[in-house]
C-alpha atoms as a PDB file:
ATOM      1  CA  UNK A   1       3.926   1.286 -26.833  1.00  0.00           C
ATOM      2  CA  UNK A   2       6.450  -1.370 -27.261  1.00  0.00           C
ATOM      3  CA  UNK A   3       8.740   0.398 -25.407  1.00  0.00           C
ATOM      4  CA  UNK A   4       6.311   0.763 -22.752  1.00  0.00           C
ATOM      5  CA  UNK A   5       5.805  -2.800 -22.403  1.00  0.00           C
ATOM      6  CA  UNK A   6       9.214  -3.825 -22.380  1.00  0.00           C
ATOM      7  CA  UNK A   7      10.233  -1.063 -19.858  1.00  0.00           C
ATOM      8  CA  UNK A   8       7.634  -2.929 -17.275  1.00  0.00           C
ATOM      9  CA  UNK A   9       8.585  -6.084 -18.127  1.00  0.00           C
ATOM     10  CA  UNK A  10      12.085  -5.096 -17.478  1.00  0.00           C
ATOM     11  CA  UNK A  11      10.957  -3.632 -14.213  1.00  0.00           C
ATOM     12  CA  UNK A  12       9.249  -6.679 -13.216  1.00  0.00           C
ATOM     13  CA  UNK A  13      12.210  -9.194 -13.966  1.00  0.00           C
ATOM     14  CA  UNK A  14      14.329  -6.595 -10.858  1.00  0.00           C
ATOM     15  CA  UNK A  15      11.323  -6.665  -8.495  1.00  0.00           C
ATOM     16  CA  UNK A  16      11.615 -10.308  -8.790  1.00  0.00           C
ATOM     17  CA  UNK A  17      15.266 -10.164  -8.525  1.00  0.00           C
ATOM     18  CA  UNK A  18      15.114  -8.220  -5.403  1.00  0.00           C
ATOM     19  CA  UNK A  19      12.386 -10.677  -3.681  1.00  0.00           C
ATOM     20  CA  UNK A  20       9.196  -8.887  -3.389  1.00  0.00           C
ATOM     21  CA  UNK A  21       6.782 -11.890  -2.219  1.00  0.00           C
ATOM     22  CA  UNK A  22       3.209 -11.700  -1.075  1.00  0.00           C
ATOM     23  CA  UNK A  23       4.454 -12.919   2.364  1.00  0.00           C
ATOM     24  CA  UNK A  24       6.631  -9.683   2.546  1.00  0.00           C
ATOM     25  CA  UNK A  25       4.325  -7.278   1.409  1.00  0.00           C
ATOM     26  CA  UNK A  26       1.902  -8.386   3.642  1.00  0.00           C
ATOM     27  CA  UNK A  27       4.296  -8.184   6.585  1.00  0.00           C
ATOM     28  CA  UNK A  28       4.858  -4.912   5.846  1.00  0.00           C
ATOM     29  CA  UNK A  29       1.369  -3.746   5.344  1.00  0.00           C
ATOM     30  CA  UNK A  30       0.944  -5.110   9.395  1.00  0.00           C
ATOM     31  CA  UNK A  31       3.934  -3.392  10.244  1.00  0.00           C
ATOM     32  CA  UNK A  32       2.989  -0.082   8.542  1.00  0.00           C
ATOM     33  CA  UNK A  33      -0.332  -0.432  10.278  1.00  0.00           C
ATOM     34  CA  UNK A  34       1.164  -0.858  13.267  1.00  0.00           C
ATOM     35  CA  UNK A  35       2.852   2.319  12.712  1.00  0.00           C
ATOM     36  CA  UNK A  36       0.050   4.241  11.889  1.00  0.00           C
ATOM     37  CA  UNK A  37      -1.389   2.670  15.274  1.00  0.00           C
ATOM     38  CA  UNK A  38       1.754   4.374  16.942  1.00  0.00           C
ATOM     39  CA  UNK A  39       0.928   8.185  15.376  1.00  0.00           C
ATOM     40  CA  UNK A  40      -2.695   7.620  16.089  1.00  0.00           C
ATOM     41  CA  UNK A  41      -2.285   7.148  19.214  1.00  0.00           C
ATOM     42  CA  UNK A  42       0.145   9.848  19.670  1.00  0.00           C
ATOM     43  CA  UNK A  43      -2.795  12.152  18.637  1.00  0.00           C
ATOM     44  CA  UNK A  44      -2.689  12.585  15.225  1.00  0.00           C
ATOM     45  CA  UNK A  45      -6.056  12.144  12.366  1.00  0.00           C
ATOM     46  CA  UNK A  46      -6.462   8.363  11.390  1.00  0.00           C
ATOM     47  CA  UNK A  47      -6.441   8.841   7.431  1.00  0.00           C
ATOM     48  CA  UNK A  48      -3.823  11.595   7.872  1.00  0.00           C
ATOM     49  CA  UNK A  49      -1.623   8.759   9.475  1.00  0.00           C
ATOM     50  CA  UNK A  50      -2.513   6.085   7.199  1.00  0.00           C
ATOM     51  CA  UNK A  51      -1.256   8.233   4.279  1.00  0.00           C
ATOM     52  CA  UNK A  52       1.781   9.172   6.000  1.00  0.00           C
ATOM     53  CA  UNK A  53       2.698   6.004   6.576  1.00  0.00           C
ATOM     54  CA  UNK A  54       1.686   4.413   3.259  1.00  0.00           C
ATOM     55  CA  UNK A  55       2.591   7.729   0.831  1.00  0.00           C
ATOM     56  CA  UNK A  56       6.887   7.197   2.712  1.00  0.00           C
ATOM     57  CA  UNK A  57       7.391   2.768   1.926  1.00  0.00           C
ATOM     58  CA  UNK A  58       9.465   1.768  -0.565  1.00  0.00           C
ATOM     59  CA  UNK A  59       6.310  -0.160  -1.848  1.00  0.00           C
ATOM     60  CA  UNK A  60       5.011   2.889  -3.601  1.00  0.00           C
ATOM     61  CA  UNK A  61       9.023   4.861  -4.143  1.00  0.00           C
ATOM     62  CA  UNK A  62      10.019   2.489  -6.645  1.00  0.00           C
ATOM     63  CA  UNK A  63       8.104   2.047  -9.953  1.00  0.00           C
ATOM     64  CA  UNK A  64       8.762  -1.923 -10.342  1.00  0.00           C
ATOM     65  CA  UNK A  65       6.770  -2.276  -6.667  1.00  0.00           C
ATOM     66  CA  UNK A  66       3.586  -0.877  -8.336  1.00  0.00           C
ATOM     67  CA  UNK A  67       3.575  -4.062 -10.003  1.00  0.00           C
ATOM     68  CA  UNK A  68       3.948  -6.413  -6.838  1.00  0.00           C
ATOM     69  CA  UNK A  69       1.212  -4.082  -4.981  1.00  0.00           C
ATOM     70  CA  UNK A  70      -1.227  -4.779  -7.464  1.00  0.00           C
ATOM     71  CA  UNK A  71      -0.501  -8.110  -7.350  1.00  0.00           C
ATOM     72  CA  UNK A  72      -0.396  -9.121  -4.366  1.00  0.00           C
ATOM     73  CA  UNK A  73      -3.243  -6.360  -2.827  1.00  0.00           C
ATOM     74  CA  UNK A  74      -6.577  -7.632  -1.949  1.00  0.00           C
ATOM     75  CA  UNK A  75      -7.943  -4.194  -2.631  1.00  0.00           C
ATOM     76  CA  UNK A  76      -7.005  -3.811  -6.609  1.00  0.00           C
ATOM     77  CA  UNK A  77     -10.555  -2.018  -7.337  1.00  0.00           C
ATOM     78  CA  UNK A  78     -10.042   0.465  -4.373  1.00  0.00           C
ATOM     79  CA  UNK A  79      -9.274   3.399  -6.588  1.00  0.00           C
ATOM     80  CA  UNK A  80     -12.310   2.565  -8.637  1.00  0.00           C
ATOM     81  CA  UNK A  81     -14.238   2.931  -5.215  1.00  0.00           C
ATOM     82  CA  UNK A  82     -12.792   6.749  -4.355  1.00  0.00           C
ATOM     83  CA  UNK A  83     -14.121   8.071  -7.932  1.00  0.00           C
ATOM     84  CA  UNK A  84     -11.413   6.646 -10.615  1.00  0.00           C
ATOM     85  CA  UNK A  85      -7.777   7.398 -12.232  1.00  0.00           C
ATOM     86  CA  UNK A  86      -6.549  10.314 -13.692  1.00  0.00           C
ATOM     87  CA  UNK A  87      -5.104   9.417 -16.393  1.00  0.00           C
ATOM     88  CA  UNK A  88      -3.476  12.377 -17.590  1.00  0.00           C
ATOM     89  CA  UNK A  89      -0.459  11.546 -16.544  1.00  0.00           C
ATOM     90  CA  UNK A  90       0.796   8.526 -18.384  1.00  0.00           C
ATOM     91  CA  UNK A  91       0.840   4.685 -17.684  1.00  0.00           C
ATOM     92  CA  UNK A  92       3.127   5.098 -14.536  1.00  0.00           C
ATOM     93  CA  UNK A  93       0.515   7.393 -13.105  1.00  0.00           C
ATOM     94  CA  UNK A  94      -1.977   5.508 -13.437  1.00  0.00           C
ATOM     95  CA  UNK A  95       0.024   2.862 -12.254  1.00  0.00           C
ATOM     96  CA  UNK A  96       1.281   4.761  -8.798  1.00  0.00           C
ATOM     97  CA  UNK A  97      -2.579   5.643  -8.430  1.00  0.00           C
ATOM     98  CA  UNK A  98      -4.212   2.281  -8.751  1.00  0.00           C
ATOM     99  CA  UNK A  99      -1.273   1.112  -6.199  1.00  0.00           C
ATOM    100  CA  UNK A 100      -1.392   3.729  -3.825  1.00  0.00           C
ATOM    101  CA  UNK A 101      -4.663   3.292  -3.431  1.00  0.00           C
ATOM    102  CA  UNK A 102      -4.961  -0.439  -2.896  1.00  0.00           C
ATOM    103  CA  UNK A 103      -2.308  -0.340  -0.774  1.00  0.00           C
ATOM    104  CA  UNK A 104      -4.314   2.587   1.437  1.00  0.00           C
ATOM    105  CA  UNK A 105      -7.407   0.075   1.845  1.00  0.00           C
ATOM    106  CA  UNK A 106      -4.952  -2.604   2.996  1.00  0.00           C
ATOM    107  CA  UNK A 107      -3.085  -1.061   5.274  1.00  0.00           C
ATOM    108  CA  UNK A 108      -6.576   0.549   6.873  1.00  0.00           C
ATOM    109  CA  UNK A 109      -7.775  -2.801   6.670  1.00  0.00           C
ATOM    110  CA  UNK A 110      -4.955  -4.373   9.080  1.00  0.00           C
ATOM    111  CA  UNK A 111      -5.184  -1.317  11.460  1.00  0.00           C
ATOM    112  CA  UNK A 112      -8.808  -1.813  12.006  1.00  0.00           C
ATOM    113  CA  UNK A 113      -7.974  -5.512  12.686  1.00  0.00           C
ATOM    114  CA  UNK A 114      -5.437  -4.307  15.524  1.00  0.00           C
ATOM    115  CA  UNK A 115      -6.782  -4.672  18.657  1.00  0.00           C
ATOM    116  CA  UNK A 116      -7.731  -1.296  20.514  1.00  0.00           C
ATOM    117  CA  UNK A 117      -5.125  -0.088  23.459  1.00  0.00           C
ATOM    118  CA  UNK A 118      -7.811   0.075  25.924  1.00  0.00           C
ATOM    119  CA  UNK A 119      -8.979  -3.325  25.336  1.00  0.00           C
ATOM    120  CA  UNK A 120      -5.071  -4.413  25.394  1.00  0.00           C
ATOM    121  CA  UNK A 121      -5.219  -2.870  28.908  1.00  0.00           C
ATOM    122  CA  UNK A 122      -8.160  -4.743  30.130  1.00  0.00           C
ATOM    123  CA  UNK A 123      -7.450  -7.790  28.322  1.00  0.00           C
ATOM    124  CA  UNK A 124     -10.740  -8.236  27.115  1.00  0.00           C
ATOM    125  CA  UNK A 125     -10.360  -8.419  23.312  1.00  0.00           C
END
């Protein structure tokens, strides 16, 4: 267990390092919605799109971002909300689930916020 713990803290001190800040993260939770806004658009499913998009950022690649997503996310209880962890994978499953899935409900958050393409159009938003 002690190894545990100092293996995340370890990973915490190098997301620091590398400046993960909330201002960042949330910048790229717009811009990743705006992406999804992009494939939806082009046709394809809305939550097939948002997981696309969410499952391929470098928030969720690298094991010492799990840390800054849960930090930073204002949707830490969203796996509690889609039925729980599985935690038979270890602590950096659990980890990469609880992150994944906060991240999810942000990003779906900011692409409901976009404004529609028809009403863009119109100008009536």
């Amino acid at each position: 267990m002690k190894r545990v713990l100092r293996r995340s803290q370890s990973i915490r001190r190098r997301a620091q390092e590398r400046g993960n800040t909330q201002s960042k993260y949330w910048s790229d939770v717009k811009s990743i919605a705006g992406d999804v806004k992009e494939l939806v658009d082009g046709g394809m499913d809305e939550t097939e799109a948002i997981d696309e998009a969410v499952y391929q950022n470098e928030w969720l690649i690298y094991y010492a971002n799990l840390f800054d997503v849960l930090k930073f996310t204002s949707n830490e209880e969203a796996l509690d909300e889609v039925g729980g962890v599985d935690a038979g994978g270890g602590f950096w499953n659990v980890m990469e689930q609880y992150a994944t899935y906060a991240m999810i409900a942000d990003v779906q958050e900011a692409y409901d916020d976009l404004p529609d393409s028809a009403e863009d159009d119109d100008g009536d938003y």
